[in-house]
N, C-alpha and C. Protein backbone atom coordinates (compact mmCIF):
# COMPACT_ATOMS: atom_id res chain seq x y z
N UNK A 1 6.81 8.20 -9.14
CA UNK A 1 6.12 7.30 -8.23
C UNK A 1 5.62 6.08 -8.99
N UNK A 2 5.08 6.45 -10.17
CA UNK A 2 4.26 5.14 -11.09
C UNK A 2 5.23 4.28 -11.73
N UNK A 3 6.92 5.32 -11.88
CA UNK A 3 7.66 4.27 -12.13
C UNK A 3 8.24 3.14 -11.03
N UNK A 4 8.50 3.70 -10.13
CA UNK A 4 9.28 3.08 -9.18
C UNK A 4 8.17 2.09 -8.83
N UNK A 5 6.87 1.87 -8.54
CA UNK A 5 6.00 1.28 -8.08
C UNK A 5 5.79 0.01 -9.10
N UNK A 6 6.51 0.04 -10.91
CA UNK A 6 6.54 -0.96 -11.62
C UNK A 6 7.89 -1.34 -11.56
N UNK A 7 8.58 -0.72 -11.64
CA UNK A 7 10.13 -1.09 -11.34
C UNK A 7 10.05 -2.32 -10.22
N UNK A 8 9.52 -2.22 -9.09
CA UNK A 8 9.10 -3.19 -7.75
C UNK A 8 8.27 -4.06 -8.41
N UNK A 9 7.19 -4.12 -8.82
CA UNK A 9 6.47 -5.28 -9.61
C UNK A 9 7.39 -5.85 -10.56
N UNK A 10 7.98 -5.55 -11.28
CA UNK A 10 8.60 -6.28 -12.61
C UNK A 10 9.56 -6.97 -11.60
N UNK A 11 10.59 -6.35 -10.85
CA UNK A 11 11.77 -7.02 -9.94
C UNK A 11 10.66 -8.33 -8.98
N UNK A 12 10.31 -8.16 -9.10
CA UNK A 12 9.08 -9.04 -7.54
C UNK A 12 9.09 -10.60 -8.55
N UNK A 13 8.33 -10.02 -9.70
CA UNK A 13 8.26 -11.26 -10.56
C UNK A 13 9.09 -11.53 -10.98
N UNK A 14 10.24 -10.91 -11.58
CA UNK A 14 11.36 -11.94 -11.82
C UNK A 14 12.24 -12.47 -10.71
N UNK A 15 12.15 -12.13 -9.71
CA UNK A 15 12.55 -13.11 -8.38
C UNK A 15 11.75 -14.34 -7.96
N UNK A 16 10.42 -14.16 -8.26
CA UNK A 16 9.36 -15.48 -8.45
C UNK A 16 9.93 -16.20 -9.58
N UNK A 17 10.06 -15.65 -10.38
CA UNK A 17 10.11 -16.94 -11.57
C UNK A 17 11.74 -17.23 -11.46
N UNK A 18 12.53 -16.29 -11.38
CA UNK A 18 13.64 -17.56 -10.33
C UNK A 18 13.54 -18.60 -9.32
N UNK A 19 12.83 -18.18 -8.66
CA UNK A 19 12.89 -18.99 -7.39
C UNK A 19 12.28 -20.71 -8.00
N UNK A 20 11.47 -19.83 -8.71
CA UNK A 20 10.32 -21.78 -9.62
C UNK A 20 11.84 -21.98 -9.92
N UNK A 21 13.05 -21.59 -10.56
CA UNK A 21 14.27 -22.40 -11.36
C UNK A 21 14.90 -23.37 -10.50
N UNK A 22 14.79 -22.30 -9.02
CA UNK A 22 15.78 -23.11 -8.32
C UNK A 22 15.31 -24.79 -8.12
N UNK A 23 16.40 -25.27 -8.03
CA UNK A 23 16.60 -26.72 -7.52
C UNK A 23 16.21 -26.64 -6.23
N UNK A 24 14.67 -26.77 -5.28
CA UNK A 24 14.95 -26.98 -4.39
C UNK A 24 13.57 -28.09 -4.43
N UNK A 25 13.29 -27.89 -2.97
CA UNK A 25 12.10 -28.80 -2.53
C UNK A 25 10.76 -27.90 -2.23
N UNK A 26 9.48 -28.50 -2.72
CA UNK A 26 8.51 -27.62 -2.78
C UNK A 26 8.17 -26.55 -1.63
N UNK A 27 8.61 -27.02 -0.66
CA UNK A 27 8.05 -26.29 1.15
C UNK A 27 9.08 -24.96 1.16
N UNK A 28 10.16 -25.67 0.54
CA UNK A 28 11.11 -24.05 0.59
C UNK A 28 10.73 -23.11 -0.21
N UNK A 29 10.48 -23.71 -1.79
CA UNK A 29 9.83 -22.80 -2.56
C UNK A 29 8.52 -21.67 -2.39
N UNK A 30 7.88 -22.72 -1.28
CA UNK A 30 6.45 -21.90 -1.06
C UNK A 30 6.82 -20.91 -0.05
N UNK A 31 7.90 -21.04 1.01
CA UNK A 31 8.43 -19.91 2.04
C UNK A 31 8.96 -18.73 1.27
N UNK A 32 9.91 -19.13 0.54
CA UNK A 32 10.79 -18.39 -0.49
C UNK A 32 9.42 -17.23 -0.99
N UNK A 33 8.30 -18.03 -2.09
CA UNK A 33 7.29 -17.18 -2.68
C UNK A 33 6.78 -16.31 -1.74
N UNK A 34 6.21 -16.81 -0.39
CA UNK A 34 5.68 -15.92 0.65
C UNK A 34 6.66 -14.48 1.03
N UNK A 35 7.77 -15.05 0.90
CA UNK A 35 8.86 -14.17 1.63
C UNK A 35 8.85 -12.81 0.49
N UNK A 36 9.17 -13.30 -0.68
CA UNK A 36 9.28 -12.38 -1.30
C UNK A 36 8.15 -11.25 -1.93
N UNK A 37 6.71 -12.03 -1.98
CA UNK A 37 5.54 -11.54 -2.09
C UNK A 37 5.56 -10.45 -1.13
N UNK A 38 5.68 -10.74 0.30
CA UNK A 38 5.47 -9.59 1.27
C UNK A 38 6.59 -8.51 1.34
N UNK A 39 7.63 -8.68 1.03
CA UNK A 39 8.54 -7.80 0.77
C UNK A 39 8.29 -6.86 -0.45
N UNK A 40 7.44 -7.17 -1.60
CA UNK A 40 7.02 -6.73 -2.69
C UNK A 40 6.06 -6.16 -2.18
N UNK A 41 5.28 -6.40 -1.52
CA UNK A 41 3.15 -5.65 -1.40
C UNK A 41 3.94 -5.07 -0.32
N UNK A 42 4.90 -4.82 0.70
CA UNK A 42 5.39 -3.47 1.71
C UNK A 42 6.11 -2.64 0.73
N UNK A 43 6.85 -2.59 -0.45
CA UNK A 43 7.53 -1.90 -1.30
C UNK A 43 6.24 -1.38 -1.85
N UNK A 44 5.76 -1.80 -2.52
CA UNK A 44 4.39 -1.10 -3.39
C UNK A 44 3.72 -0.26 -2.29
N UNK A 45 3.31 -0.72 -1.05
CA UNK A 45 2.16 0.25 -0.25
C UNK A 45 3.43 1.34 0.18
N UNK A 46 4.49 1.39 -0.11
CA UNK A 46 6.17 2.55 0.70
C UNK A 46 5.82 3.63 -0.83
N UNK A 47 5.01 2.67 -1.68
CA UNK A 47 5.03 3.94 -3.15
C UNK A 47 4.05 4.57 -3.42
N UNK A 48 3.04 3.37 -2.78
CA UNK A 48 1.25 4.59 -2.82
C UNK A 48 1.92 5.43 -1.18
N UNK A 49 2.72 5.83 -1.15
CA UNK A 49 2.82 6.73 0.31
C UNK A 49 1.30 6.22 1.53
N UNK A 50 1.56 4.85 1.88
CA UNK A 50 1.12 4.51 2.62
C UNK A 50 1.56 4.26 4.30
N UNK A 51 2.83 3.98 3.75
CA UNK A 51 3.57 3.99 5.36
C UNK A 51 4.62 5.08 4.64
């Protein structure tokens, strides 16, 4: 459980710090960060057996 729950954190942030690489425009970037943040904090609360 404690692994898989860092396994999801470590993957979360290195999809953030891609996304800063990409070539885009700031408004996408900030959707992009949102998008993937919440997909990360529902993976983490699926590992504290919350839902």
């Amino acid at each position: 459980m404690l692994v898989g729950g860092l396994v999801t954190f470590l993957v979360v942030i290195l999809v953030l710090y891609l996304i800063n690489m990409l070539p885009m425009d700031g408004r996408a970037k900030q959707i992009a960060r949102v998008v993937v943040i919440i997909i990360g904090v529902v993976s983490l609360l699926k590992y504290l057996t919350v839902f």
